[in-house]
Protein backbone atom coordinates (compact mmCIF):
# COMPACT_ATOMS: atom_id res chain seq x y z
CA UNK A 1 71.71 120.69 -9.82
CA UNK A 2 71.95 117.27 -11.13
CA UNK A 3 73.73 115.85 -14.13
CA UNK A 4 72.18 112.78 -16.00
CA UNK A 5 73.58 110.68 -19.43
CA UNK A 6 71.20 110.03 -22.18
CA UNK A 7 71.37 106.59 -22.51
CA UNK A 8 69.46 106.91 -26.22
CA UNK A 9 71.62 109.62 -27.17
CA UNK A 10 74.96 108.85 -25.01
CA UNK A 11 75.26 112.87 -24.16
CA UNK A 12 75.22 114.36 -20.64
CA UNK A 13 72.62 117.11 -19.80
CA UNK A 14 71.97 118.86 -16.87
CA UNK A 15 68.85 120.38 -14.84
CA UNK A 16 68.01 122.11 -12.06
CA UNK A 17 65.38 123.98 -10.38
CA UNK A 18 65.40 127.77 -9.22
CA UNK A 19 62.91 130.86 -8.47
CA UNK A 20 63.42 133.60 -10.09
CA UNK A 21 63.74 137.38 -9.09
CA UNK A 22 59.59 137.61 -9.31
CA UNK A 23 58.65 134.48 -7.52
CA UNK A 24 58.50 132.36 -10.33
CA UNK A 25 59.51 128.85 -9.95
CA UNK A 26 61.44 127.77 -13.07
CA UNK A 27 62.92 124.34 -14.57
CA UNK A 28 66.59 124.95 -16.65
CA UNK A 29 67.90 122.22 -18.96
CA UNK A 30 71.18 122.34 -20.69
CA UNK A 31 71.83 119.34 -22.82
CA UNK A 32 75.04 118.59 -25.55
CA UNK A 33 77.85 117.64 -22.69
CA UNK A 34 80.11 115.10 -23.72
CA UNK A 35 82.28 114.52 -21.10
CA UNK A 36 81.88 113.01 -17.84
CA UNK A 37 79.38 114.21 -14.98
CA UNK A 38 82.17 116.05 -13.38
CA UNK A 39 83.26 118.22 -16.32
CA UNK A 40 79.24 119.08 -16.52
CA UNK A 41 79.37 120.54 -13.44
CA UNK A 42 82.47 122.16 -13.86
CA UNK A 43 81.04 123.93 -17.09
CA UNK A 44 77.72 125.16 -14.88
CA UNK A 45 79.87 126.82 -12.43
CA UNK A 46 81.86 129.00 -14.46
């Protein structure tokens, strides 16, 4: 999972990569963060 900043929007988002339970590879993005890369990470874990 990585975390990236919008430069044109100035919000954090965060995507990752996973296969799901029929073999299907699929791309998530969550987007809105405004706090630091950390605290995006810390929101995707809980």
């Amino acid at each position: 999972m990585s975390a990236y900043k919008d430069k044109t929007q100035g919000i954090w988002y965060v995507s990752f990569r996973y296969i799901d339970w029929t073999g299907k590879k699929t791309q998530k993005l969550k987007r809105g963060f405004n706090g630091q890369e950390n605290e995006v990470k810390n929101t995707m874990h809980r």
